[in-house]
N, C-alpha and C. Protein backbone atom coordinates (compact mmCIF):
# COMPACT_ATOMS: atom_id res chain seq x y z
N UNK A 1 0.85 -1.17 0.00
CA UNK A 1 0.00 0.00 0.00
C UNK A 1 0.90 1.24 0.00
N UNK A 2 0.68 2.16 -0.94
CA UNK A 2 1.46 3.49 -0.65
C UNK A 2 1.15 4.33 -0.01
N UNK A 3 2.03 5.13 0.09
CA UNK A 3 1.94 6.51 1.65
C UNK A 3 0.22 7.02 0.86
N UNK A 4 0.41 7.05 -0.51
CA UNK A 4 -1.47 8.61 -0.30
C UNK A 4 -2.06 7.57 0.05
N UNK A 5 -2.15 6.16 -0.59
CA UNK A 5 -3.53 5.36 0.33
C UNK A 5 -3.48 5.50 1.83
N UNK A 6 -2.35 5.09 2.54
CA UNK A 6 -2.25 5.67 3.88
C UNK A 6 -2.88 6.30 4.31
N UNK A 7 -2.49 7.67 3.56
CA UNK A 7 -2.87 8.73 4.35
C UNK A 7 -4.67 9.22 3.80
N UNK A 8 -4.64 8.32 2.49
CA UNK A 8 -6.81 8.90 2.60
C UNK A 8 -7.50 7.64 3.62
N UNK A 9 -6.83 6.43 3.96
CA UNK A 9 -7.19 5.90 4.88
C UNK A 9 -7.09 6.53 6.43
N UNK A 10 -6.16 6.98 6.27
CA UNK A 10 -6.08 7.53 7.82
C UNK A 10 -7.11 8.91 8.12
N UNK A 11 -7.09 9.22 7.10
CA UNK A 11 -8.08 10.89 7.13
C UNK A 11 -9.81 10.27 7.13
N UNK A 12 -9.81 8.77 6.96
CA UNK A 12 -10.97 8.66 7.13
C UNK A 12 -11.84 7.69 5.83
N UNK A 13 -11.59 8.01 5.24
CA UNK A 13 -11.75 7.26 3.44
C UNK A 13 -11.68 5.37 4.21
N UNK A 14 -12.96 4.83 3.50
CA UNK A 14 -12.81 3.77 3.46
C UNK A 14 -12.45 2.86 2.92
N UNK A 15 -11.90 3.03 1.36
CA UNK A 15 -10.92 2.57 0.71
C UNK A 15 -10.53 3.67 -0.47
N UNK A 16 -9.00 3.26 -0.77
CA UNK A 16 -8.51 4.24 -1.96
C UNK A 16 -7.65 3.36 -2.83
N UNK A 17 -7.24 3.73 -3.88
CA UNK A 17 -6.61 2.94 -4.98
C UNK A 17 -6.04 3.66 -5.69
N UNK A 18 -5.26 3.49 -5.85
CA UNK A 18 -4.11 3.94 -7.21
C UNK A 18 -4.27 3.36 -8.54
N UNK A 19 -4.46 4.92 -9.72
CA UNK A 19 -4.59 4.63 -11.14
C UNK A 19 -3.71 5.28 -11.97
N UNK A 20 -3.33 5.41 -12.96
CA UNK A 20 -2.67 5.92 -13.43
C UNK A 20 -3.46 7.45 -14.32
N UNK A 21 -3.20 8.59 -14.53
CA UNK A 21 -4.09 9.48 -14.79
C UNK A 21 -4.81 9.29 -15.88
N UNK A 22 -4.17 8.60 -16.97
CA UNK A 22 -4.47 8.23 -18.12
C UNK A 22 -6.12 7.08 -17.94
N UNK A 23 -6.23 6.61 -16.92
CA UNK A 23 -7.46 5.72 -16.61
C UNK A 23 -8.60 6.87 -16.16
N UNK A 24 -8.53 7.74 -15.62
CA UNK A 24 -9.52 8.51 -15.89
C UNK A 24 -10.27 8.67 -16.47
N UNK A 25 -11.58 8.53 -16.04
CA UNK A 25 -12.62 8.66 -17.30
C UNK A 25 -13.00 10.03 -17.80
N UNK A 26 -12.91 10.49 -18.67
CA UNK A 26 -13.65 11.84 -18.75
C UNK A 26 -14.81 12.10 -19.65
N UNK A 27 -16.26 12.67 -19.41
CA UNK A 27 -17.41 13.08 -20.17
C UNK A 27 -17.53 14.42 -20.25
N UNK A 28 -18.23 15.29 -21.19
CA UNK A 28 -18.03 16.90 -20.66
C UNK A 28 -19.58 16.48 -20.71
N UNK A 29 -19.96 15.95 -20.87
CA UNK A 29 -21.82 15.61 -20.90
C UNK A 29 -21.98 15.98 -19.56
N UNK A 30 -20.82 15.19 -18.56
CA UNK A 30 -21.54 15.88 -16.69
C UNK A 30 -21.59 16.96 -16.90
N UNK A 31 -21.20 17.95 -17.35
CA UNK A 31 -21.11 19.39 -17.25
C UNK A 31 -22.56 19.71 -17.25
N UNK A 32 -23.25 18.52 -18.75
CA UNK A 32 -24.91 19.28 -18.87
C UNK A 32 -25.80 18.78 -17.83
N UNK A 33 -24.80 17.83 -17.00
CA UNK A 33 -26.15 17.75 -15.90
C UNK A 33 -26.15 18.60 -14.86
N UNK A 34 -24.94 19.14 -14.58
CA UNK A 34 -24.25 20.36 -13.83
C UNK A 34 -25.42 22.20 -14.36
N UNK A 35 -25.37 21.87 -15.61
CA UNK A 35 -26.36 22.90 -15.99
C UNK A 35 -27.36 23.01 -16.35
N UNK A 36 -28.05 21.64 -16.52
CA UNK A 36 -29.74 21.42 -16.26
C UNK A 36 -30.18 21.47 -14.70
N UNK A 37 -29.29 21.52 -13.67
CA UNK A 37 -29.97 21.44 -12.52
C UNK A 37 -29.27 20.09 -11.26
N UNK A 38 -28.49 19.62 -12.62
CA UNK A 38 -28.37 18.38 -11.31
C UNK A 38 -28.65 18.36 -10.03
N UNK A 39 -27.68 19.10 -9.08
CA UNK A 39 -28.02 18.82 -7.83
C UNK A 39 -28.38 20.33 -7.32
N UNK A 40 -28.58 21.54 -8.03
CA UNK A 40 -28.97 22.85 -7.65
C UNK A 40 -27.77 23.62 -7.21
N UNK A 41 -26.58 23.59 -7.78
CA UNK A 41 -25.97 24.63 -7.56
C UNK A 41 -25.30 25.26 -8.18
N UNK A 42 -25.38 24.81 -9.68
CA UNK A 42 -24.92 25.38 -10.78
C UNK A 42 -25.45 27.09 -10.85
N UNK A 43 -24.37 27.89 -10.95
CA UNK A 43 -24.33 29.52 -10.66
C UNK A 43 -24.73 29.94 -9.40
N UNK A 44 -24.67 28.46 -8.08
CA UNK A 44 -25.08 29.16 -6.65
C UNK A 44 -24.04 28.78 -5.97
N UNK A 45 -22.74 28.39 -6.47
CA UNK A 45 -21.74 27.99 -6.00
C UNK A 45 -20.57 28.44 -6.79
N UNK A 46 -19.31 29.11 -5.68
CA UNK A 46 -18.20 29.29 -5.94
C UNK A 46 -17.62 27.82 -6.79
N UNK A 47 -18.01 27.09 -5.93
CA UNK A 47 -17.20 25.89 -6.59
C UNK A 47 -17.38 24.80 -7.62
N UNK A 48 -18.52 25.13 -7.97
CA UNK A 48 -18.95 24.86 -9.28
C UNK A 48 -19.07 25.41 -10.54
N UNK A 49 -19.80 24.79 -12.02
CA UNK A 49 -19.77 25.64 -12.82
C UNK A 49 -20.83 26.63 -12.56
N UNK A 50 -21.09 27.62 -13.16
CA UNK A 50 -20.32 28.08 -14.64
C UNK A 50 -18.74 28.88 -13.93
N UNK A 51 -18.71 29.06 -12.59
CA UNK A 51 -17.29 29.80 -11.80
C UNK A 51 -15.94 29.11 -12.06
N UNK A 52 -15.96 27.90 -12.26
CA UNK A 52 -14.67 27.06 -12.08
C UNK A 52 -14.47 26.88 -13.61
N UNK A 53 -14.88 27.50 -14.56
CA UNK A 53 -13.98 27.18 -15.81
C UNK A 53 -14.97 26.38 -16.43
N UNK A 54 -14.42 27.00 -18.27
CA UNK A 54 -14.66 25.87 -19.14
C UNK A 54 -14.39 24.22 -19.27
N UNK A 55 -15.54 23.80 -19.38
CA UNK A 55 -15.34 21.84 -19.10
C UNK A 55 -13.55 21.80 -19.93
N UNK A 56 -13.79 22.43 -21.11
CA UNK A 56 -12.77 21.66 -21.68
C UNK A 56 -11.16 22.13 -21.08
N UNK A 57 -11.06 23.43 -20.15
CA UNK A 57 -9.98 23.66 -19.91
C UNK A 57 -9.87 22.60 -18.99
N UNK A 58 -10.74 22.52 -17.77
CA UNK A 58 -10.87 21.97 -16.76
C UNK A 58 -10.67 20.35 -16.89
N UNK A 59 -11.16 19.99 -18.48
CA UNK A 59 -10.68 18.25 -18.70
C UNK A 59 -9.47 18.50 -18.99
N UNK A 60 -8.71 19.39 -19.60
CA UNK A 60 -7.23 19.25 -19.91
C UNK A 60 -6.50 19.51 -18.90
N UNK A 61 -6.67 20.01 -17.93
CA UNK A 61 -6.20 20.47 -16.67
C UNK A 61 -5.74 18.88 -16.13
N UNK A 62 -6.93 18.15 -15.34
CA UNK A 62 -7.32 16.66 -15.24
C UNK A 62 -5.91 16.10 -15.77
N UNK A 63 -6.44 16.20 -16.94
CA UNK A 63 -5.04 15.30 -18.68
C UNK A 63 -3.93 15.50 -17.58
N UNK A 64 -3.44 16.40 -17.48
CA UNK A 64 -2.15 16.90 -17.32
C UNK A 64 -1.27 16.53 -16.51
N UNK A 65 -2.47 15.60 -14.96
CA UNK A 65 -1.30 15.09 -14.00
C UNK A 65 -1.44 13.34 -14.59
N UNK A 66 0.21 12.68 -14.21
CA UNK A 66 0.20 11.37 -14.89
C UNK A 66 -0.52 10.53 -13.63
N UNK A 67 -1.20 10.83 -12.44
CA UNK A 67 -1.49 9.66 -11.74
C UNK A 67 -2.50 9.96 -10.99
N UNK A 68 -2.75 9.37 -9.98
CA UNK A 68 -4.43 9.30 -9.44
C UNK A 68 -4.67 8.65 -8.47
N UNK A 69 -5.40 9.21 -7.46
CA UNK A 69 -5.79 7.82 -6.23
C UNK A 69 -7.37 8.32 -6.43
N UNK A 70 -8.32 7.55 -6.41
CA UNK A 70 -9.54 7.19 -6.35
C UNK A 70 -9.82 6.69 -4.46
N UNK A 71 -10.89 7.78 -3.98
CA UNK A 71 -10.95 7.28 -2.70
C UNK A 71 -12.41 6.89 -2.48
N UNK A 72 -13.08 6.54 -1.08
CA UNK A 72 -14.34 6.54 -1.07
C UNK A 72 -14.89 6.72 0.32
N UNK A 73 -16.15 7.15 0.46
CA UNK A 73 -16.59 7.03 2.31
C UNK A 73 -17.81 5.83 1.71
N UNK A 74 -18.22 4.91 2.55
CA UNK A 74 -19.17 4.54 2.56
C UNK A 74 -20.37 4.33 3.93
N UNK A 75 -21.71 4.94 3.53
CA UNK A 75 -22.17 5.38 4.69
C UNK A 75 -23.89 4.95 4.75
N UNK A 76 -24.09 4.20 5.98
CA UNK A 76 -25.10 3.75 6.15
C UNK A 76 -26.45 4.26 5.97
N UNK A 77 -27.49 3.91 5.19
CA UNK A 77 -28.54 5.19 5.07
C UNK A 77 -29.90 4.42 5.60
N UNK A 78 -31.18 5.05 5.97
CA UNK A 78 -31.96 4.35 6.52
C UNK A 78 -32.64 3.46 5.25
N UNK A 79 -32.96 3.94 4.10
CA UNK A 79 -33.49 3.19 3.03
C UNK A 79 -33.07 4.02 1.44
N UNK A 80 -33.47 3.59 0.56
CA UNK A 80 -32.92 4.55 -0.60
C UNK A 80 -33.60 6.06 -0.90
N UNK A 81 -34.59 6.19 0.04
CA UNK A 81 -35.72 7.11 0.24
C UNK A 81 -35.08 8.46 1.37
N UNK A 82 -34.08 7.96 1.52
CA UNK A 82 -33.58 9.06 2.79
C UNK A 82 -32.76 10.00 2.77
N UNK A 83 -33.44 10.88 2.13
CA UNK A 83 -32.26 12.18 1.05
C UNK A 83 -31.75 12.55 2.79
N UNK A 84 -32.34 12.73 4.10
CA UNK A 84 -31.54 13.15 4.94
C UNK A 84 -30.30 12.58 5.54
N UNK A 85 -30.72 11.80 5.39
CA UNK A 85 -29.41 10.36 5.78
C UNK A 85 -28.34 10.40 4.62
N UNK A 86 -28.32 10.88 3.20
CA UNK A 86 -28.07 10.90 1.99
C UNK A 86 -26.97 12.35 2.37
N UNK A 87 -27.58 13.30 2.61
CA UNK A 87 -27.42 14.61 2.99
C UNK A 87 -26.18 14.60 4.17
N UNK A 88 -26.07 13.80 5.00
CA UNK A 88 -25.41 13.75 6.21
C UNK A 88 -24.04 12.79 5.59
N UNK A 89 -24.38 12.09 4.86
CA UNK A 89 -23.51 11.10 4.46
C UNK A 89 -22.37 12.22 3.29
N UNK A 90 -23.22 13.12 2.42
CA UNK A 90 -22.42 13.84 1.93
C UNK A 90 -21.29 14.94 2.52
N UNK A 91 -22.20 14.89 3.76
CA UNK A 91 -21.42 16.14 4.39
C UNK A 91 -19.80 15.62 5.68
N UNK A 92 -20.23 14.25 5.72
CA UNK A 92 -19.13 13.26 6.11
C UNK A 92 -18.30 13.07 5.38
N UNK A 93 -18.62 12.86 3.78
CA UNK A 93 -17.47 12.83 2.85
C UNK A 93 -16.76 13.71 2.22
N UNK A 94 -17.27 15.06 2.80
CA UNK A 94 -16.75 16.61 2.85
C UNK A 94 -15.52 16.47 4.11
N UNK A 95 -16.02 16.02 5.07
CA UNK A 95 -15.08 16.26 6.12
C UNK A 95 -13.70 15.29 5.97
N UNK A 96 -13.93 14.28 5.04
CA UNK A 96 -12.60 12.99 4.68
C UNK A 96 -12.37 13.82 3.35
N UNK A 97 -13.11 14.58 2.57
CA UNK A 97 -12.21 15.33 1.60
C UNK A 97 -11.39 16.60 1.98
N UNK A 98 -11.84 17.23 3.18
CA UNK A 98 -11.20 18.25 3.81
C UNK A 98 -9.59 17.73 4.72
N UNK A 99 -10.02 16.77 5.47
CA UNK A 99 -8.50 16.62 6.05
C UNK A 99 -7.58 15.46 4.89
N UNK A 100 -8.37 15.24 3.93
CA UNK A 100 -6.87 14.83 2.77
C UNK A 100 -6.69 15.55 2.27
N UNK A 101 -7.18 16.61 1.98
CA UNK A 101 -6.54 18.23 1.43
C UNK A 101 -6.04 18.72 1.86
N UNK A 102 -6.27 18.92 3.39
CA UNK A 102 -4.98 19.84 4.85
C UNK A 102 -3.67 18.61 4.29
N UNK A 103 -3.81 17.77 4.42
CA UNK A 103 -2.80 16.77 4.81
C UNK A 103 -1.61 16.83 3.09
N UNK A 104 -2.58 16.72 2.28
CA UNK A 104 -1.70 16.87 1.29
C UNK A 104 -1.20 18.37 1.02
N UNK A 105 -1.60 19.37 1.38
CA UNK A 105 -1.09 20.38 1.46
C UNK A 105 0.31 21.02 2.36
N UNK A 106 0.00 19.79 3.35
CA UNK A 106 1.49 20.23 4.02
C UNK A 106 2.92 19.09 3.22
N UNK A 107 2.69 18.72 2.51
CA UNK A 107 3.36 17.50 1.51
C UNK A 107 3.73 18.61 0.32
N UNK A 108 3.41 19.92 0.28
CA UNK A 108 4.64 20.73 -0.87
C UNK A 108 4.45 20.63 -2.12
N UNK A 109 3.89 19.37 -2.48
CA UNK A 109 3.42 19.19 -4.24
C UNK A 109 2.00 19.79 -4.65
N UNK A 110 2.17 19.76 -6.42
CA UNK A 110 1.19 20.10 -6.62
C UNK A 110 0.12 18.94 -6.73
N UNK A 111 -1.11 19.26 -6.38
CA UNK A 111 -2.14 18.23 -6.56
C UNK A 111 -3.68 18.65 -7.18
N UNK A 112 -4.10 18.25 -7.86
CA UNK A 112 -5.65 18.85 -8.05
C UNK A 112 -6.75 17.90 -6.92
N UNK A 113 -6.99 18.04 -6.26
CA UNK A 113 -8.25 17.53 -6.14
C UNK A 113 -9.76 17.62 -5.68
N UNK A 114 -10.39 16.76 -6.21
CA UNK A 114 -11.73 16.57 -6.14
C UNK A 114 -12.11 16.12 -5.83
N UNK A 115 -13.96 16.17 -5.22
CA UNK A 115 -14.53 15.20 -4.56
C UNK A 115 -15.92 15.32 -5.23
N UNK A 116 -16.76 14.54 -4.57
CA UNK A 116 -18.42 14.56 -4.34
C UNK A 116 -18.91 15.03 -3.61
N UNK A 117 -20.43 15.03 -4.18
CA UNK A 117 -21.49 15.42 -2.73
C UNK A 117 -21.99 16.96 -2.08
N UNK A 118 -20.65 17.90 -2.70
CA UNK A 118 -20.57 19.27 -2.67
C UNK A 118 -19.95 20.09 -1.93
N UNK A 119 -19.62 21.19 -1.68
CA UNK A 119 -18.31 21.40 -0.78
C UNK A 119 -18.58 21.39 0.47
N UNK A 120 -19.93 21.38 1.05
CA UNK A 120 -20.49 22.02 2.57
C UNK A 120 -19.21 22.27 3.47
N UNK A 121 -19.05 23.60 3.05
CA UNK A 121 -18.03 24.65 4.27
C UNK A 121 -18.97 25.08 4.81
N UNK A 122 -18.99 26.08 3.82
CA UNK A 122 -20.17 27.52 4.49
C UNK A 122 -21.75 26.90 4.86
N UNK A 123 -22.46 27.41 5.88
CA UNK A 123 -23.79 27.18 5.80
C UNK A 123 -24.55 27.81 4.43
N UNK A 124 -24.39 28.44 4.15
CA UNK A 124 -24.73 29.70 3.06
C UNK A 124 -23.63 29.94 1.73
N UNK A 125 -23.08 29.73 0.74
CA UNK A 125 -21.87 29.70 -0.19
C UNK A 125 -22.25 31.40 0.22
N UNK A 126 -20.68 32.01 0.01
CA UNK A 126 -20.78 33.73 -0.40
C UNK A 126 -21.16 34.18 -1.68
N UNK A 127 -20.76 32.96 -2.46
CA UNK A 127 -21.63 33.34 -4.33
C UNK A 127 -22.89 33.66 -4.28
N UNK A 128 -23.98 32.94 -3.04
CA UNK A 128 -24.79 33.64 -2.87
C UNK A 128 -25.35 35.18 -2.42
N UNK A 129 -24.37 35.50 -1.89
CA UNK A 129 -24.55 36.73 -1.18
C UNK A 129 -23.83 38.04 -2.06
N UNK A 130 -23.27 37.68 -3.14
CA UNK A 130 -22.14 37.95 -4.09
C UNK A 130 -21.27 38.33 -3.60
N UNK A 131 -20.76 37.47 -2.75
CA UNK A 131 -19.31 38.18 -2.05
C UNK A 131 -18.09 36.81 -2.64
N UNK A 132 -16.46 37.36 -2.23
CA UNK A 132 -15.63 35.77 -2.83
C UNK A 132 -15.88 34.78 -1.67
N UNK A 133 -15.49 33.87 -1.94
CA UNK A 133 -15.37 32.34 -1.82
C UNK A 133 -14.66 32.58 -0.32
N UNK A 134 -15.23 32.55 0.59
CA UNK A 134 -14.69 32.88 2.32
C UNK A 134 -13.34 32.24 2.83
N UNK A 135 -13.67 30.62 1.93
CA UNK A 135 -12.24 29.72 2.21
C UNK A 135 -11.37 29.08 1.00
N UNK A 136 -10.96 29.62 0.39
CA UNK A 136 -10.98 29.15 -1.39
C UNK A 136 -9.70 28.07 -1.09
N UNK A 137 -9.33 28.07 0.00
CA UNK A 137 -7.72 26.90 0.19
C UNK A 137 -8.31 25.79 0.56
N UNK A 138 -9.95 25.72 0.95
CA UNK A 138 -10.55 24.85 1.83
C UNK A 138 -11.49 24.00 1.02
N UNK A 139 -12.18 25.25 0.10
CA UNK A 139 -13.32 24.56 -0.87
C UNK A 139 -13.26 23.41 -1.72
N UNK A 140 -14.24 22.50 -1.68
CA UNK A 140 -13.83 21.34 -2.29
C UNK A 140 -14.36 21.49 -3.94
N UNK A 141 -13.52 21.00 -5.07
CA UNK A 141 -14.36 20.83 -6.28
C UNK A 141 -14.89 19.76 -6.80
N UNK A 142 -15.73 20.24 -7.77
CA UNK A 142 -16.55 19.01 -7.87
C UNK A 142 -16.12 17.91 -8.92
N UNK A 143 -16.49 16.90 -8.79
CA UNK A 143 -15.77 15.62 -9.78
C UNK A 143 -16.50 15.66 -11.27
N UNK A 144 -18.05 16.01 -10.91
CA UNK A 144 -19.07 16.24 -12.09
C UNK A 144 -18.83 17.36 -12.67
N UNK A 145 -18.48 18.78 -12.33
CA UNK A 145 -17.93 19.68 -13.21
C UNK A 145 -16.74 19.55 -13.95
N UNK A 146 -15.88 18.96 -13.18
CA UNK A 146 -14.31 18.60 -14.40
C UNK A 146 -15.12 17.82 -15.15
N UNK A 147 -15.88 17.08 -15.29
CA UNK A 147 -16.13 16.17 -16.10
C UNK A 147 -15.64 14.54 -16.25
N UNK A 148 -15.38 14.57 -14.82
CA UNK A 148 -14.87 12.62 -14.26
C UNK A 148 -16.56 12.37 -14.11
N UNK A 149 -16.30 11.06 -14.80
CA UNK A 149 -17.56 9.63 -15.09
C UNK A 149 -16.48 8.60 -13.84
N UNK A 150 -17.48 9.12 -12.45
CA UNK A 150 -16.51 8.15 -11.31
C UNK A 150 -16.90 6.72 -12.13
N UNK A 151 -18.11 6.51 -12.04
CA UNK A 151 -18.64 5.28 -12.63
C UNK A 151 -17.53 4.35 -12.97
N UNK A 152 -17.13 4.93 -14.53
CA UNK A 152 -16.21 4.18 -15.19
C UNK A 152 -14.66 4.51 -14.41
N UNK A 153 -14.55 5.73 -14.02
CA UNK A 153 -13.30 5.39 -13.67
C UNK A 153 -12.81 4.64 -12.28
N UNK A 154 -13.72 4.31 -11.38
CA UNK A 154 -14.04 3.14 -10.65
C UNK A 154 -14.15 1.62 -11.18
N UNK A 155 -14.55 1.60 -12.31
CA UNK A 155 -14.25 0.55 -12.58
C UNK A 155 -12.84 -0.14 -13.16
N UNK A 156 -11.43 0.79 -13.41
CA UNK A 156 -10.01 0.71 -13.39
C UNK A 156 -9.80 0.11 -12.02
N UNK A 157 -10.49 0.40 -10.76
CA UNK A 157 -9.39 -0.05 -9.63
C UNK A 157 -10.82 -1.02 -9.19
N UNK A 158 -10.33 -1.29 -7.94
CA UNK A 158 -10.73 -2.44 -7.29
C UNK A 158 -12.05 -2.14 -6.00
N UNK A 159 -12.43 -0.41 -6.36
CA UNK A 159 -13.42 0.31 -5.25
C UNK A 159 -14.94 -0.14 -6.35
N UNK A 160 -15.84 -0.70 -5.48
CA UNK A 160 -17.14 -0.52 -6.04
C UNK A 160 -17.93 0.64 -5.55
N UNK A 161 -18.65 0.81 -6.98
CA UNK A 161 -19.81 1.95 -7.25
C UNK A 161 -20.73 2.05 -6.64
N UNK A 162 -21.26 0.78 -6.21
CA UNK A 162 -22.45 0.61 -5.15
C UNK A 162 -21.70 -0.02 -4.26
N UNK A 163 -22.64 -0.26 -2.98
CA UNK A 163 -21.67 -0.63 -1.91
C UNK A 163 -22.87 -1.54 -0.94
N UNK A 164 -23.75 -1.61 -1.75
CA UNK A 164 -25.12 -2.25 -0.98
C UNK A 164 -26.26 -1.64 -0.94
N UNK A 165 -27.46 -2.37 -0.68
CA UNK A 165 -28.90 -2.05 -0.11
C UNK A 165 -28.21 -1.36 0.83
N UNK A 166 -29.44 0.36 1.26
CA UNK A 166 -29.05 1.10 2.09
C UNK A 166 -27.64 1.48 2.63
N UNK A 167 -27.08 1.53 1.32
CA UNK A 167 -25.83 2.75 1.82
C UNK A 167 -25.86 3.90 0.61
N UNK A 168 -25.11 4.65 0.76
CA UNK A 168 -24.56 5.53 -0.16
C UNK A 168 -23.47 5.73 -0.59
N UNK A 169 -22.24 5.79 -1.17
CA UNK A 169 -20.94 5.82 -1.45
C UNK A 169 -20.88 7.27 -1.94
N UNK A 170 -19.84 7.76 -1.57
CA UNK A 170 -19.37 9.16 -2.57
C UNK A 170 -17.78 9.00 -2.67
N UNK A 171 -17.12 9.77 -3.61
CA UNK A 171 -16.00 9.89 -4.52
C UNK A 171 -15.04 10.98 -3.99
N UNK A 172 -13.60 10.46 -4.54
CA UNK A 172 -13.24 11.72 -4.20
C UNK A 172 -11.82 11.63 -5.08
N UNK A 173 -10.99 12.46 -5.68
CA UNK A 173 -9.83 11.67 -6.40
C UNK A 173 -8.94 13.18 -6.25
N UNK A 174 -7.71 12.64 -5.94
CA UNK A 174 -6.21 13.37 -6.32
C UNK A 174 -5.35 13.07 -7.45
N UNK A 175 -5.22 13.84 -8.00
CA UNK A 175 -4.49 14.03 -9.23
C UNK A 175 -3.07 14.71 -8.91
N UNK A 176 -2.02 13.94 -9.26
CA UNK A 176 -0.78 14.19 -8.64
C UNK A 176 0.50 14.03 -9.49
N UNK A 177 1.22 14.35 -9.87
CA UNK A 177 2.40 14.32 -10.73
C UNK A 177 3.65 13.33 -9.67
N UNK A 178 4.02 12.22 -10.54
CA UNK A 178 5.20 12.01 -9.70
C UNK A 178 6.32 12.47 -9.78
């Protein structure tokens, strides 16, 4: 096992895997679910589109590092009906995408990464209020705006997409140059 699995295990992640960047899946199609509405925060979030860039800079961006760890939380929900349990589970996999971001940040390299589920820092984003981004070293981005298909690129390593009746899984990936 290498030191980043280590360390997204230790920050909390219930499993992670190493890919090479080139296994990445990329669609710019997430983008249109990003701007039909997907999950409601397209232009109500700093950290989403339309703020974070054109899909296609943002997929070449992606291109650019040669490697990858794919992580995951997996989290118990009361039935598939339980957007609150759904909701709580996202905001858990905010907090395992937040301390592998502190953690890789004191490590000196460059890294891109991303997660799921949405950034929940702020109670309120400041894009709403039109003010900047309160924690922009902190904010998490999203996997569906770059345009990663976790789907398929979960299916390169050895993490499953589903994880069972009544759970939820969410995503999270570092992009890293060796």
């Amino acid at each position: 096992m290498t030191d980043l699995v280590r360390l997204a295990l230790a920050c909390g992640a219930r499993k992670a895997a190493l890919l090479a960047g080139d296994r990445v899946v990329l669609n710019e199609e997430f983008r249109k679910i990003c701007e039909n509405g997907g999950c409601g925060n397209y232009g109500r979030c700093h950290t989403c589109p339309p703020y974070i860039g054109p899909i296609g800079e943002l997929m070449a961006r992606v291109r650019s590092f040669e490697s990858a760890m794919l992580y995951q939380s997996i989290c118990p929900i009361a039935d598939c009906f339980d957007f609150e349990g759904m909701m709580e589970a996202g905001a858990f996999h905010a907090q395992i995408s937040r301390r592998i971001g502190r953690a890789l940040s004191d490590r000196g390299k460059e890294y891109l990464h991303l997660s799921g589920g949405g950034c929940h820092l702020c109670p309120v984003c400041a894009q709403k209020e039109g003010l900047p981004c309160r924690h922009p070293d902190e904010a998490l981005l999203p996997l569906e705006g770059y345009g990663v298909d976790v789907y398929r690129t979960a299916q390169a390593t050895d993490l499953a997409y589903q994880n069972g009746i009544d759970t939820v899984t969410f995503f999270g990936l570092v992009l890293y140059r060796e």
